[in-house]
PDB file of N, CA and C in Angstrom:
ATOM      1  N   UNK A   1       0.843  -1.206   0.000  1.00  0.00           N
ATOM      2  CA  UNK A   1       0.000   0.000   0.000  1.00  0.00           C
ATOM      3  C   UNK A   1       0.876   1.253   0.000  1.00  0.00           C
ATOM      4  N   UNK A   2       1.865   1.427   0.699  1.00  0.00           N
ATOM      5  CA  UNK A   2       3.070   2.327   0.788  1.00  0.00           C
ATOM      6  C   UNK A   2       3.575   3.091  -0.258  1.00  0.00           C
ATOM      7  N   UNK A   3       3.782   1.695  -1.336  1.00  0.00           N
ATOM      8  CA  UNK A   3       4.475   1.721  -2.715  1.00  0.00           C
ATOM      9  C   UNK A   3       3.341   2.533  -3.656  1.00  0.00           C
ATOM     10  N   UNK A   4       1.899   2.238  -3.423  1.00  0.00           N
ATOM     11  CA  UNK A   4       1.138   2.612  -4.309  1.00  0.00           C
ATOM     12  C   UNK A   4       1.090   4.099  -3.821  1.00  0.00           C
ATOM     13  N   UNK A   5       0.924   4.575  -2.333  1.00  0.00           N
ATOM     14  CA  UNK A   5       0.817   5.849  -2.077  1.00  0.00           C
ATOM     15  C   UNK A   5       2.144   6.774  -2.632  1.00  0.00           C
ATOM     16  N   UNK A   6       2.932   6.176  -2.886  1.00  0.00           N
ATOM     17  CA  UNK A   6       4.268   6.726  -3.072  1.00  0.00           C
ATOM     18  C   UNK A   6       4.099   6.902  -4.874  1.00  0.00           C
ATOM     19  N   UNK A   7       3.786   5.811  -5.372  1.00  0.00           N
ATOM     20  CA  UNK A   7       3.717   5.997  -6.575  1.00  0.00           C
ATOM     21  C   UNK A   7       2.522   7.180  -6.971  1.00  0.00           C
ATOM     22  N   UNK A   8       1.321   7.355  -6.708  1.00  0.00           N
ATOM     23  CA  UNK A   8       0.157   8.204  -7.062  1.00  0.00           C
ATOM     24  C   UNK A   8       1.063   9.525  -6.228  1.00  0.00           C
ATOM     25  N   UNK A   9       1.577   9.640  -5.770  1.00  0.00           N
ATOM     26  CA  UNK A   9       2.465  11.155  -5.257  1.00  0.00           C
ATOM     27  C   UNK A   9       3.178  11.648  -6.103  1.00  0.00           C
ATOM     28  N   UNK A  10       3.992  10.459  -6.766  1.00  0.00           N
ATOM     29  CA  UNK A  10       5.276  11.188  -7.312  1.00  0.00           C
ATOM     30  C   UNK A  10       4.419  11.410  -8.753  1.00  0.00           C
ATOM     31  N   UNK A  11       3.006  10.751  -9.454  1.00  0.00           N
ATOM     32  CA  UNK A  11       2.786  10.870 -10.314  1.00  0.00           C
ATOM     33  C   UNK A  11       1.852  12.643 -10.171  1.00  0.00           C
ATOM     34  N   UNK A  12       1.148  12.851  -9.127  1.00  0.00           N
ATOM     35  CA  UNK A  12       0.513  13.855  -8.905  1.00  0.00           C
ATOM     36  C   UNK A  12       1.670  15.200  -8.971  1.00  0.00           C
ATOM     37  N   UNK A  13       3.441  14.830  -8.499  1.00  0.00           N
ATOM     38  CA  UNK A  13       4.123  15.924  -8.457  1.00  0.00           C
ATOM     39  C   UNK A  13       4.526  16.337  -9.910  1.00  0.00           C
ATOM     40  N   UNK A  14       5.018  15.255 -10.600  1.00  0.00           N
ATOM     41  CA  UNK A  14       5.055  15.195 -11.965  1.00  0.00           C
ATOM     42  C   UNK A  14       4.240  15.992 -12.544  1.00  0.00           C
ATOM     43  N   UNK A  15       2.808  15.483 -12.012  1.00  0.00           N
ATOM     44  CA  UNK A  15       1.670  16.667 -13.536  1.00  0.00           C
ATOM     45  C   UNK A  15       1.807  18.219 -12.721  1.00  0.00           C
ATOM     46  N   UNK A  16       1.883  18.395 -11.741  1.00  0.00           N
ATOM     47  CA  UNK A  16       2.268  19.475 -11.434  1.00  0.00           C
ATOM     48  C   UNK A  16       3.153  20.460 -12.022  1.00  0.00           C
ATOM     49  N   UNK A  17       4.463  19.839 -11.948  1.00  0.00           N
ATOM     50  CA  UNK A  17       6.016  20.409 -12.604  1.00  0.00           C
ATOM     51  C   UNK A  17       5.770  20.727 -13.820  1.00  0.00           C
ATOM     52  N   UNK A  18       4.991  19.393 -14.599  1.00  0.00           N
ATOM     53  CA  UNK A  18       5.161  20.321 -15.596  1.00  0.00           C
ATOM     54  C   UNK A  18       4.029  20.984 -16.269  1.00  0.00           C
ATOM     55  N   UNK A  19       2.399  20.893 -15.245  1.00  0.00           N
ATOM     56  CA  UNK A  19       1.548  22.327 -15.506  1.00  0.00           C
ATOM     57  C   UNK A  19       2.423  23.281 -15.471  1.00  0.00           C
ATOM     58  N   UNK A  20       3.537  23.706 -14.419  1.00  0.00           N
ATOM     59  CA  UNK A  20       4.229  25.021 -14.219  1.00  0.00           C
ATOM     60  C   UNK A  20       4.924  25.162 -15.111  1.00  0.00           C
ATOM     61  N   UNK A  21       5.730  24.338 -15.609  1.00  0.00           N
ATOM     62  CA  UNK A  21       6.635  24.770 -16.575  1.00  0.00           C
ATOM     63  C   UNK A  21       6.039  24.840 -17.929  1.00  0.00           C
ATOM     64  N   UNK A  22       4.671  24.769 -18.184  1.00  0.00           N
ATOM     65  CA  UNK A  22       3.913  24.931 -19.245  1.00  0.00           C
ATOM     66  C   UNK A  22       3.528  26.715 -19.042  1.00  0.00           C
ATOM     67  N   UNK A  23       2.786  26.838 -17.793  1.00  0.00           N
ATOM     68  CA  UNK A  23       2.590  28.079 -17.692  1.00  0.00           C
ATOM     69  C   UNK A  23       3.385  28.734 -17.593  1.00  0.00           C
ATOM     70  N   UNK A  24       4.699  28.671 -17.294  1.00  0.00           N
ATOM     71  CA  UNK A  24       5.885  29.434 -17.111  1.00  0.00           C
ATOM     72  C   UNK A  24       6.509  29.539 -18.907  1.00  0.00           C
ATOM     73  N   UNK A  25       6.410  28.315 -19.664  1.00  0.00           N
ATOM     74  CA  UNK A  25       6.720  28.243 -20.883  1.00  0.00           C
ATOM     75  C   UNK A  25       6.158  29.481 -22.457  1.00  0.00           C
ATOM     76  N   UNK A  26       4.319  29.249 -21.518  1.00  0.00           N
ATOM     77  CA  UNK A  26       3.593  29.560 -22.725  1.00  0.00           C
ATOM     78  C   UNK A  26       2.352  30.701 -21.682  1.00  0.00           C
ATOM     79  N   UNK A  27       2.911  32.121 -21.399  1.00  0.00           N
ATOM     80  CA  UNK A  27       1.609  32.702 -20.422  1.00  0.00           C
ATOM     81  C   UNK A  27       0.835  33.160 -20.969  1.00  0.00           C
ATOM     82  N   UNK A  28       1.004  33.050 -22.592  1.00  0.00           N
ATOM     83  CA  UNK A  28      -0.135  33.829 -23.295  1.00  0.00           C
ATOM     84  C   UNK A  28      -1.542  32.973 -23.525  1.00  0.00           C
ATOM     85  N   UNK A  29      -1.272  31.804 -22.708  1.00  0.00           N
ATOM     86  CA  UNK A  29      -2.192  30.506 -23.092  1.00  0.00           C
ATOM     87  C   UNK A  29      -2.855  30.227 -21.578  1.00  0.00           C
ATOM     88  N   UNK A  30      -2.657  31.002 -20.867  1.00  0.00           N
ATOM     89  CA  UNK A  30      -3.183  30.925 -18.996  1.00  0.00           C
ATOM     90  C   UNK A  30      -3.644  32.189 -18.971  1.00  0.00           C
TER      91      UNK A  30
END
């Protein structure tokens, strides 16, 4: 259960990083 909480985290930080670096990429599109 550990492994799975760990895994759905690092996947939730991931879409994060790179929403930001999308909005940081492209601000005419936010």
């Amino acid at each position: 259960m550990m492994a799975l909480d760990l895994m759905l985290a690092a996947i939730v930080a991931a879409g994060l990083l790179l929403y930001l670096v999308a909005v940081l990429v492209r601000p005419e599109r936010f």
